[in-house]
PDB file of N, CA and C in Angstrom:
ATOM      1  N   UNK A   1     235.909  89.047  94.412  1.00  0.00           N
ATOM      2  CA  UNK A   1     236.306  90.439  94.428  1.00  0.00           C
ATOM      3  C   UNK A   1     237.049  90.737  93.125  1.00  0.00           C
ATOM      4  N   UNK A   2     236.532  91.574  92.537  1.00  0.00           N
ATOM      5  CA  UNK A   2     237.142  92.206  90.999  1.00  0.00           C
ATOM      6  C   UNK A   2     237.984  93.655  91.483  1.00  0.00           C
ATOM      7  N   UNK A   3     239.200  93.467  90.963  1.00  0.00           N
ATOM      8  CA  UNK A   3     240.274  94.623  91.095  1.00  0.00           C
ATOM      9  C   UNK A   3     240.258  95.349  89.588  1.00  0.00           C
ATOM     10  N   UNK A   4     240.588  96.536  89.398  1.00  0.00           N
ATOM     11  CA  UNK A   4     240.888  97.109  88.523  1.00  0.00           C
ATOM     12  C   UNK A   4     242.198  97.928  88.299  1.00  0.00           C
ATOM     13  N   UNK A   5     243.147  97.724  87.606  1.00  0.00           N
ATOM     14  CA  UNK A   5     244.610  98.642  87.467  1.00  0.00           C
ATOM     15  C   UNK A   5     244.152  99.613  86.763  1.00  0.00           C
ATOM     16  N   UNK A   6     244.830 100.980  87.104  1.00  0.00           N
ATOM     17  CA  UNK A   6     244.993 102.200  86.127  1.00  0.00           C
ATOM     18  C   UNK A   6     246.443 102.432  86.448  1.00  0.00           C
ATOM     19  N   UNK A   7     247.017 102.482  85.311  1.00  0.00           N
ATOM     20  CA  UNK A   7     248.325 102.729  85.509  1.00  0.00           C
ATOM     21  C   UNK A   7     248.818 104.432  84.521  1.00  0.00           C
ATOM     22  N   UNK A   8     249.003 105.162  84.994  1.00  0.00           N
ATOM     23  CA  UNK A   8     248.767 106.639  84.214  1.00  0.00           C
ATOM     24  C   UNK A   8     250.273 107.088  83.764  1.00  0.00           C
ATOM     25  N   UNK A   9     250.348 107.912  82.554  1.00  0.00           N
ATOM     26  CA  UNK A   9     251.491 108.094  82.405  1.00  0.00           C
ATOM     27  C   UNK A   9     252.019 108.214  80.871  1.00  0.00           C
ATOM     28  N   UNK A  10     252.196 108.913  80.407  1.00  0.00           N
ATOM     29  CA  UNK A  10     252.291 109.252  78.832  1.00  0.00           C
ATOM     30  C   UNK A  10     253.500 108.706  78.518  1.00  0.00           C
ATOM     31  N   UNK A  11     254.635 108.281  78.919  1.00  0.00           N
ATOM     32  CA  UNK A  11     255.495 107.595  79.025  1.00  0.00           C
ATOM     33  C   UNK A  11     255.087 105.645  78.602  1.00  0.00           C
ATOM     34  N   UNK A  12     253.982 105.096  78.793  1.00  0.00           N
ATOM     35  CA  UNK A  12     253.640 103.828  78.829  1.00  0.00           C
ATOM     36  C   UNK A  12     252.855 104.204  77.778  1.00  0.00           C
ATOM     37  N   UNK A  13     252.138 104.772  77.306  1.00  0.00           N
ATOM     38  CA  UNK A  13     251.478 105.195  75.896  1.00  0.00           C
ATOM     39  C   UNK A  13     252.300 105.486  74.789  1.00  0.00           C
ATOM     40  N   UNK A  14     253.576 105.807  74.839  1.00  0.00           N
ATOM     41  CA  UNK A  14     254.377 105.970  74.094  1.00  0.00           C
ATOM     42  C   UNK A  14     255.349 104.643  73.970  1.00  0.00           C
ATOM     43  N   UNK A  15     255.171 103.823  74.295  1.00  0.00           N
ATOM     44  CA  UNK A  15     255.986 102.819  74.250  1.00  0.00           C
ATOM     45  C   UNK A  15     257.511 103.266  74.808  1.00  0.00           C
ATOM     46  N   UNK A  16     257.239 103.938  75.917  1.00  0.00           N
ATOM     47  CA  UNK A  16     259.018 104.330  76.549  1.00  0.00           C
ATOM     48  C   UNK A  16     259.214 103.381  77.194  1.00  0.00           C
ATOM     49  N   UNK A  17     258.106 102.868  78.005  1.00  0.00           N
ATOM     50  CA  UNK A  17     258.601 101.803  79.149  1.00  0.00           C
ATOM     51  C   UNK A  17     257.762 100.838  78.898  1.00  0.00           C
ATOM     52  N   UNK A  18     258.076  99.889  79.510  1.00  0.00           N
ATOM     53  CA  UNK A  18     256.957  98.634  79.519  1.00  0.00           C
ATOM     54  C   UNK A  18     256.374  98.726  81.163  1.00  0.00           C
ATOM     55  N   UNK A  19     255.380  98.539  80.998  1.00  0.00           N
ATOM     56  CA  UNK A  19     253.776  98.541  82.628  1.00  0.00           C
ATOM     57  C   UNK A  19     254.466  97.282  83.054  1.00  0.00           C
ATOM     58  N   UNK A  20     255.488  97.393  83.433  1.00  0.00           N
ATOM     59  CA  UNK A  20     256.008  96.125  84.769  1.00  0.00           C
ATOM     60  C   UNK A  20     255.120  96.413  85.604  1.00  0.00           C
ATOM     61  N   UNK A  21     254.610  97.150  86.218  1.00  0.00           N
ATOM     62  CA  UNK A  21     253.578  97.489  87.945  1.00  0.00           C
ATOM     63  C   UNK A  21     252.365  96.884  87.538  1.00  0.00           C
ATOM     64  N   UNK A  22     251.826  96.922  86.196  1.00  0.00           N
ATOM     65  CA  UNK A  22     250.373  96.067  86.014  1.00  0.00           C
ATOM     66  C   UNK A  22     250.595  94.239  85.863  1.00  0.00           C
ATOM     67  N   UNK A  23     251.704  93.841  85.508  1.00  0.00           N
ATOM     68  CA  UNK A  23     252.027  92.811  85.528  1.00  0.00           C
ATOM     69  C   UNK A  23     252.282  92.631  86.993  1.00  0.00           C
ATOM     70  N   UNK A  24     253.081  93.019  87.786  1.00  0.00           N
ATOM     71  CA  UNK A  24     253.860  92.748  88.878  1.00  0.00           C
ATOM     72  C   UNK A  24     251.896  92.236  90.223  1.00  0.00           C
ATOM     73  N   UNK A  25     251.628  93.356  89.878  1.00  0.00           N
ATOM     74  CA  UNK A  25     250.179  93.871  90.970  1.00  0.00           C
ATOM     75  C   UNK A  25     249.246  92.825  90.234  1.00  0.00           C
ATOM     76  N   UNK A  26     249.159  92.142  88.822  1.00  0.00           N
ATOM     77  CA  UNK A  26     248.009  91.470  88.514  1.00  0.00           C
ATOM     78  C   UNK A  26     248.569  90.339  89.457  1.00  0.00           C
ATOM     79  N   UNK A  27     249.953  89.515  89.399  1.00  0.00           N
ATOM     80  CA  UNK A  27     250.149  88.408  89.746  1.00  0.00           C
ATOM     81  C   UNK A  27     250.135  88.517  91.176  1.00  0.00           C
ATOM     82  N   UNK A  28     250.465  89.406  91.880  1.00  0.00           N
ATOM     83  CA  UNK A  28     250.128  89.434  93.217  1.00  0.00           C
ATOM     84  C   UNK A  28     248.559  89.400  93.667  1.00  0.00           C
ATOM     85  N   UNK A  29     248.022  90.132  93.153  1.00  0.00           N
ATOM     86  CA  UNK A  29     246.428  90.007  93.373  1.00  0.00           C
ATOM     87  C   UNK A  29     245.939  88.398  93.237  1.00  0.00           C
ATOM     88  N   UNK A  30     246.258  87.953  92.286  1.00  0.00           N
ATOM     89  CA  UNK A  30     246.031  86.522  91.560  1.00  0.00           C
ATOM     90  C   UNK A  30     246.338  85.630  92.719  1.00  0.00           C
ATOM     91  N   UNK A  31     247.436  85.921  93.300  1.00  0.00           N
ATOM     92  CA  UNK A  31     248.261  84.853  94.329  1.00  0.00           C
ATOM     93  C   UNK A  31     247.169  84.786  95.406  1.00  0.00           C
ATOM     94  N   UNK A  32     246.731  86.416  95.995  1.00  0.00           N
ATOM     95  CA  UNK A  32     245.719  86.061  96.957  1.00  0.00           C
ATOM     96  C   UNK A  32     243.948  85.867  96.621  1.00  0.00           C
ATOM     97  N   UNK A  33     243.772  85.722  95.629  1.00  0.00           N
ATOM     98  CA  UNK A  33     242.165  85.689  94.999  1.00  0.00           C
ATOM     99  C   UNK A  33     241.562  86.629  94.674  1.00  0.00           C
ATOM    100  N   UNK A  34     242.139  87.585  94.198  1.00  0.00           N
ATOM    101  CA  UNK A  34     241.473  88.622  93.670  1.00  0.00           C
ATOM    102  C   UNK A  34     242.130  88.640  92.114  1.00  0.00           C
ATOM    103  N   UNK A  35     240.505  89.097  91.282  1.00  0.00           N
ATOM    104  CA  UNK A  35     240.351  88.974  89.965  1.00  0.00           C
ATOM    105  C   UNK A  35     240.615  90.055  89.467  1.00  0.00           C
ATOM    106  N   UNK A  36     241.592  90.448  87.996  1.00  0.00           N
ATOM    107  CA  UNK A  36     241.698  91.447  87.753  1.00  0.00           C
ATOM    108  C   UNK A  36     240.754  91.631  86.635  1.00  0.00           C
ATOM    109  N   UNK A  37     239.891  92.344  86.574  1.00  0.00           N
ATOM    110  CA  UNK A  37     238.860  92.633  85.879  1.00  0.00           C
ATOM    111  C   UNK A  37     239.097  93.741  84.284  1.00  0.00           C
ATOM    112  N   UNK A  38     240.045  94.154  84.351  1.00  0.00           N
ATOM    113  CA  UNK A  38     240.389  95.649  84.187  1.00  0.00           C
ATOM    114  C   UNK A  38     242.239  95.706  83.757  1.00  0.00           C
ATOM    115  N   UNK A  39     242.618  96.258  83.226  1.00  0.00           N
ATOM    116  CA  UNK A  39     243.886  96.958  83.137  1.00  0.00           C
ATOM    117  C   UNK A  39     244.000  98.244  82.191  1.00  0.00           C
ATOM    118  N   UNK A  40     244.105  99.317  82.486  1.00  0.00           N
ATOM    119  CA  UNK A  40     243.736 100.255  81.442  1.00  0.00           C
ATOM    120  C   UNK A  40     245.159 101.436  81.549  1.00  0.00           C
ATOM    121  N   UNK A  41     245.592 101.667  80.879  1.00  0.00           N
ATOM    122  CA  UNK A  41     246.760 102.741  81.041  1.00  0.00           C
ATOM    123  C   UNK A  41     246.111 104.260  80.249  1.00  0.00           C
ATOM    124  N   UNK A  42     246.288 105.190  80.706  1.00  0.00           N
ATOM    125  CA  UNK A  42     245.927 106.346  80.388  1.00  0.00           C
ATOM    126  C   UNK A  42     246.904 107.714  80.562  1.00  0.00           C
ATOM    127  N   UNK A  43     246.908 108.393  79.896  1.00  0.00           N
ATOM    128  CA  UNK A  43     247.798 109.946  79.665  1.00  0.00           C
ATOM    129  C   UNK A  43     247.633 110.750  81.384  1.00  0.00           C
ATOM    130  N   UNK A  44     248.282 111.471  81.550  1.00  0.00           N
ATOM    131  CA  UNK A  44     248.389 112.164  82.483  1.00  0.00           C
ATOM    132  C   UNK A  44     247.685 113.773  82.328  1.00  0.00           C
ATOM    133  N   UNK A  45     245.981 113.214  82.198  1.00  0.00           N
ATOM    134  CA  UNK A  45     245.792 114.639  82.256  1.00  0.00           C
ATOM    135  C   UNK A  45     244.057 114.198  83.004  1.00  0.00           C
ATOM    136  N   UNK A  46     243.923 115.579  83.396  1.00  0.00           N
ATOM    137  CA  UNK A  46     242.500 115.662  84.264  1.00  0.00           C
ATOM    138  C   UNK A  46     241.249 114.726  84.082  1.00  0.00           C
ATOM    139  N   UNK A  47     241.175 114.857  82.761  1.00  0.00           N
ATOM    140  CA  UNK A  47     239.847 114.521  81.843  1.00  0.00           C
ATOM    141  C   UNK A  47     239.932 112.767  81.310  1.00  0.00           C
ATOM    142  N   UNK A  48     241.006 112.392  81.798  1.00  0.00           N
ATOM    143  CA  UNK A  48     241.206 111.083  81.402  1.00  0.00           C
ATOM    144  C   UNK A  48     241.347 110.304  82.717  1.00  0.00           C
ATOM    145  N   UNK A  49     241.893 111.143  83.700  1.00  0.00           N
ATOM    146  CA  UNK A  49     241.718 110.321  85.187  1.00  0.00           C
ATOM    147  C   UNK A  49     240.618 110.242  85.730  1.00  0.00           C
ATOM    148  N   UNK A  50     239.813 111.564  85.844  1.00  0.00           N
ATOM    149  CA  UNK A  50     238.258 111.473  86.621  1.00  0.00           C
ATOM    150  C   UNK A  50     237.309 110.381  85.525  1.00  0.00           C
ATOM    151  N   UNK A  51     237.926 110.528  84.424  1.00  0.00           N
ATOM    152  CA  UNK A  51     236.766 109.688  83.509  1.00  0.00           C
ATOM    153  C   UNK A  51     237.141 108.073  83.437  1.00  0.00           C
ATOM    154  N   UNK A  52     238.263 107.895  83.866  1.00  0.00           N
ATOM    155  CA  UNK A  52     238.880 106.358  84.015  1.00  0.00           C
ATOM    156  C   UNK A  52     238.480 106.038  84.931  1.00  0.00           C
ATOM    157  N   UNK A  53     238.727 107.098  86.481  1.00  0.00           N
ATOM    158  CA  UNK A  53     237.995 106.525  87.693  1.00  0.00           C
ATOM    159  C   UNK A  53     236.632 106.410  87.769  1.00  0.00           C
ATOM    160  N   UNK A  54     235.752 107.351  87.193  1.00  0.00           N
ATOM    161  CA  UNK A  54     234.279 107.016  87.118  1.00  0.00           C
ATOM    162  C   UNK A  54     233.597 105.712  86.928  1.00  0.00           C
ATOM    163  N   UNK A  55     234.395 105.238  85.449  1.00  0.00           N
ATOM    164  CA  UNK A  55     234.182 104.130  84.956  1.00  0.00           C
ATOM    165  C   UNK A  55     234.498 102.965  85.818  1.00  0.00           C
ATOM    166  N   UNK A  56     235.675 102.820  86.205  1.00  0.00           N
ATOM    167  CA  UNK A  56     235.955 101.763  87.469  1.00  0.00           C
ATOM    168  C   UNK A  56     235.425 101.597  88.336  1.00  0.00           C
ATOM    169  N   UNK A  57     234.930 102.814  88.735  1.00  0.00           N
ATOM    170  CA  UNK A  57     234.217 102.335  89.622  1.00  0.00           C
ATOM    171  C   UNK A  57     232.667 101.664  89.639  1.00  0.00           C
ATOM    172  N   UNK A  58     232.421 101.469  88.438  1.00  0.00           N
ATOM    173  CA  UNK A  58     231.328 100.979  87.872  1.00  0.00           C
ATOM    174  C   UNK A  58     231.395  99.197  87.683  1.00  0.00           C
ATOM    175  N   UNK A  59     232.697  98.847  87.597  1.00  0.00           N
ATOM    176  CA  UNK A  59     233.503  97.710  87.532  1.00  0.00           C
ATOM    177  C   UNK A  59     233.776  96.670  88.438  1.00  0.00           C
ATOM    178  N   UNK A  60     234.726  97.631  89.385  1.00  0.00           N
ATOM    179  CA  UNK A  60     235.900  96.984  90.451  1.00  0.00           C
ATOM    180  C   UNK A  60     235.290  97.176  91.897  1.00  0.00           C
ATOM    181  N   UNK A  61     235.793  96.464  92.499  1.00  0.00           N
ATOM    182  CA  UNK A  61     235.545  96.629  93.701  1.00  0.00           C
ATOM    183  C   UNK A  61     236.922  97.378  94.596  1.00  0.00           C
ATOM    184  N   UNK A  62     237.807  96.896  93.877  1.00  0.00           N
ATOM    185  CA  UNK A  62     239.099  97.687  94.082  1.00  0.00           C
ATOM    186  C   UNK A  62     239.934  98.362  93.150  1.00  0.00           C
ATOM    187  N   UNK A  63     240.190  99.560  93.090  1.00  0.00           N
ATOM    188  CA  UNK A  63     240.929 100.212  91.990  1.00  0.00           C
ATOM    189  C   UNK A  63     242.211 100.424  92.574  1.00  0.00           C
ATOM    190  N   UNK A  64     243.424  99.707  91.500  1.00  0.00           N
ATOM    191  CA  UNK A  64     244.480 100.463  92.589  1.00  0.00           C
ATOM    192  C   UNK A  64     245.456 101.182  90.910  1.00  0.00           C
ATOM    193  N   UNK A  65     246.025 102.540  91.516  1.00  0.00           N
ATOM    194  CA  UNK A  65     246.593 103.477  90.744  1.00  0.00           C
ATOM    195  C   UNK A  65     247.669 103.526  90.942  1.00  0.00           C
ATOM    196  N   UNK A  66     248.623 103.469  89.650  1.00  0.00           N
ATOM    197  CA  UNK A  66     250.051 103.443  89.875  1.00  0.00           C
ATOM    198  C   UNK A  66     250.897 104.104  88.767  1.00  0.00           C
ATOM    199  N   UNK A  67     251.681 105.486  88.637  1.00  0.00           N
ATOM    200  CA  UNK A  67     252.298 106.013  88.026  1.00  0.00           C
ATOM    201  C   UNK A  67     251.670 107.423  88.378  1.00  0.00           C
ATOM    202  N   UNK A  68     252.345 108.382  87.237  1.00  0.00           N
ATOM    203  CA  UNK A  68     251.538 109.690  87.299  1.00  0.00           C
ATOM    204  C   UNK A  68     252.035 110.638  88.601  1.00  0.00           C
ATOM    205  N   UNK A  69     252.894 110.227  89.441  1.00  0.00           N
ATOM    206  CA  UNK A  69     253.119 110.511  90.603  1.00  0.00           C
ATOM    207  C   UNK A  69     253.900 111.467  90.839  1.00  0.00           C
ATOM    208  N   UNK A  70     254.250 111.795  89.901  1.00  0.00           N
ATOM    209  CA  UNK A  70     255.653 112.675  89.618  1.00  0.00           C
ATOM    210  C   UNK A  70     256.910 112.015  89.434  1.00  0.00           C
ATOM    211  N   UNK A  71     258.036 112.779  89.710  1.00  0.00           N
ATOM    212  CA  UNK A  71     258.611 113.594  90.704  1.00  0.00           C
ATOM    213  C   UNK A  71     258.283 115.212  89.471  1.00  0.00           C
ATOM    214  N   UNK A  72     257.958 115.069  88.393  1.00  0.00           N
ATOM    215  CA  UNK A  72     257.531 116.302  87.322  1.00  0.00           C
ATOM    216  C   UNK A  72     256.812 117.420  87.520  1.00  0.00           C
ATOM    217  N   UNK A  73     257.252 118.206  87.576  1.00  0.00           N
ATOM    218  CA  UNK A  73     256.458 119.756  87.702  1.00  0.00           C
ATOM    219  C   UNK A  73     255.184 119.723  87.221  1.00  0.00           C
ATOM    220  N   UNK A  74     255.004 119.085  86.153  1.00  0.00           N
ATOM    221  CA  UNK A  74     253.849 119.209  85.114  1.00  0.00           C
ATOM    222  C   UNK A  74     252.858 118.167  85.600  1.00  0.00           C
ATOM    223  N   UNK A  75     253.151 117.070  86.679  1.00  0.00           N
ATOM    224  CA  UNK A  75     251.956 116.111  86.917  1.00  0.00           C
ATOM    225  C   UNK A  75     251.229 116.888  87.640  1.00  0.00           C
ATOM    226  N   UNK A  76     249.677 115.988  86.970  1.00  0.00           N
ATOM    227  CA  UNK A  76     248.650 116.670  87.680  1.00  0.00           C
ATOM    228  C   UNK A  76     248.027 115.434  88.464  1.00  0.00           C
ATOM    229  N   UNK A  77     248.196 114.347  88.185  1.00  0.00           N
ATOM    230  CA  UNK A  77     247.518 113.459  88.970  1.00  0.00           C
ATOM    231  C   UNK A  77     247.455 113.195  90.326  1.00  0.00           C
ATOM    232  N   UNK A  78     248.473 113.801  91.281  1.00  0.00           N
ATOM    233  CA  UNK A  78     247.915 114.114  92.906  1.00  0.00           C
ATOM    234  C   UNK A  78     247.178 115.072  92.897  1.00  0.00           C
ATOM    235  N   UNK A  79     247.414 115.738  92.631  1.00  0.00           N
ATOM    236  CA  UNK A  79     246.406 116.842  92.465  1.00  0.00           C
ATOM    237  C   UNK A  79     244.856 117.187  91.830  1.00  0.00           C
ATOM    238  N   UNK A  80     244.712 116.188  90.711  1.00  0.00           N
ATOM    239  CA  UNK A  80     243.146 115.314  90.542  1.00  0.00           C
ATOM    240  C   UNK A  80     242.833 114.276  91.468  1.00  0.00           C
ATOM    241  N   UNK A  81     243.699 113.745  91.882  1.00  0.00           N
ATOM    242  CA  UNK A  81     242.678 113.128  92.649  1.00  0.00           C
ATOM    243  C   UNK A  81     242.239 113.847  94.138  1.00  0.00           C
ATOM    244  N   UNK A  82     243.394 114.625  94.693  1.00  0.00           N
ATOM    245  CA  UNK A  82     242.715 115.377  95.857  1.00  0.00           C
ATOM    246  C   UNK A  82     241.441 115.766  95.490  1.00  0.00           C
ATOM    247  N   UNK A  83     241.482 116.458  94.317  1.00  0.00           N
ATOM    248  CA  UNK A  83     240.140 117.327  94.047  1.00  0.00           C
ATOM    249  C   UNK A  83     238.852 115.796  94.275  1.00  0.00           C
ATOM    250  N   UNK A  84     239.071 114.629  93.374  1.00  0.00           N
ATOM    251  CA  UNK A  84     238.299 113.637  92.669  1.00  0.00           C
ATOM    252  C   UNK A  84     237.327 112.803  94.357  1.00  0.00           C
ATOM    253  N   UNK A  85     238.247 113.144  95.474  1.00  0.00           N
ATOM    254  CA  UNK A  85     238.204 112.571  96.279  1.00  0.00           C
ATOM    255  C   UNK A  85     238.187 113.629  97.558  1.00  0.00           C
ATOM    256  N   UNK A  86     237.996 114.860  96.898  1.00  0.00           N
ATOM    257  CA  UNK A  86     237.591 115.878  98.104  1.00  0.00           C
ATOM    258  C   UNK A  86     238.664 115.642  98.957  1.00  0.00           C
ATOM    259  N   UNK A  87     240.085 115.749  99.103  1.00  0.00           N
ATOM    260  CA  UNK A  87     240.476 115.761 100.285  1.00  0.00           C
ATOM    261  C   UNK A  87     242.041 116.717  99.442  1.00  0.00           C
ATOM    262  N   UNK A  88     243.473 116.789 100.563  1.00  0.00           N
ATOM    263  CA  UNK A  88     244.464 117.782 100.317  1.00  0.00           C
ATOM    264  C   UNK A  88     245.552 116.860 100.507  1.00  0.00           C
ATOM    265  N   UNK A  89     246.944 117.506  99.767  1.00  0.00           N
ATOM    266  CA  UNK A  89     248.133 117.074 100.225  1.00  0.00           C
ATOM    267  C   UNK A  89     248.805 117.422 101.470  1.00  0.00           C
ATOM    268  N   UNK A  90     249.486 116.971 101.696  1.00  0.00           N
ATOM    269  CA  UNK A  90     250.189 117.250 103.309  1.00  0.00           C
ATOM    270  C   UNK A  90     251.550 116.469 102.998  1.00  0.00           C
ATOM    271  N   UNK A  91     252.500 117.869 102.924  1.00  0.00           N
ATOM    272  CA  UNK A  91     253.796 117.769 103.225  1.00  0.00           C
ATOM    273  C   UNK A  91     254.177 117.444 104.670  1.00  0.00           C
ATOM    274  N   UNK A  92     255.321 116.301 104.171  1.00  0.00           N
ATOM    275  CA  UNK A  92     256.159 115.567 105.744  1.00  0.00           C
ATOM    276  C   UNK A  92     257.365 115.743 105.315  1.00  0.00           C
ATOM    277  N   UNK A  93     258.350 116.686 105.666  1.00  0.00           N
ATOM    278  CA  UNK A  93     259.500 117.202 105.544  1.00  0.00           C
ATOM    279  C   UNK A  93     260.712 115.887 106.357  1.00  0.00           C
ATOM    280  N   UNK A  94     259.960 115.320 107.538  1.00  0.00           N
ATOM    281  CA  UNK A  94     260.525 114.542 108.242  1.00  0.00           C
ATOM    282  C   UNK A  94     261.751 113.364 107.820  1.00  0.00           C
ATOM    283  N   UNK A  95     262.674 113.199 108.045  1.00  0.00           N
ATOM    284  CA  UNK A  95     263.644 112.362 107.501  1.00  0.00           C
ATOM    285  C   UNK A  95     263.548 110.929 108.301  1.00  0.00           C
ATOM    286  N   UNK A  96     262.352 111.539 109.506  1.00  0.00           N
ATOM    287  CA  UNK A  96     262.401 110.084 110.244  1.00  0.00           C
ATOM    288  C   UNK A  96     260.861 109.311 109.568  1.00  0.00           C
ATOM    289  N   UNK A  97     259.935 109.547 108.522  1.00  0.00           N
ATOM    290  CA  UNK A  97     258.859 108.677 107.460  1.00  0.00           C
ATOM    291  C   UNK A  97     259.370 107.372 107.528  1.00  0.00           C
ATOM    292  N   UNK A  98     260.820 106.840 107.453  1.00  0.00           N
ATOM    293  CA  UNK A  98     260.812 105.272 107.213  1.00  0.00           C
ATOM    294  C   UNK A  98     260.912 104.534 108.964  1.00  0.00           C
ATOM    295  N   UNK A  99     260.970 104.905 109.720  1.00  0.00           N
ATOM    296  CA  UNK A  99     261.139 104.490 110.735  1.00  0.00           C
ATOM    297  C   UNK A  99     259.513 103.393 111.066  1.00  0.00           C
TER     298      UNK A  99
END
């Protein structure tokens, strides 16, 4: 089984932070037998997520996505992928989620 990371975020393109989550998620994958095929970091915009995921999926058998998430007014990446994946967000106001 071949995994693929996308880790999104103009922040890791800029050298602000270092991709601890692609390191952290390769060695965990590794631990249980899955190959990381892939690591690719990309900007936070429409045309670079649907076209990163296209490609992966040409790849991986598993794609897993990490950053891009907000908490920023300006992210669009929940919001591409609802579209990317035909489906919606759904607010849970609930304080009881960790239970």
């Amino acid at each position: 089984m071949i995994a693929e990371l996308v880790t999104i975020g103009d922040e890791i393109l800029i050298g602000q932070i270092v991709n601890t989550n692609s390191v952290f998620l390769a060695k965990a994958l590794n631990k249980i037998g899955v190959e990381v095929g892939q690591i690719t970091s990309i900007s936070d915009q429409k045309e670079a997520i649907i076209s990163t995921l296209d490609q992966a999926r040409l790849r991986a058998d598993i794609i897993i996505i990490t950053g891009g998430l907000g908490p920023t007014n300006d992210d669009v990446t929940k919001h591409c992928l609802c579209e990317y994946f035909d489906d919606h967000l759904v607010s849970n106001a609930s304080d009881n989620w960790l239970i």
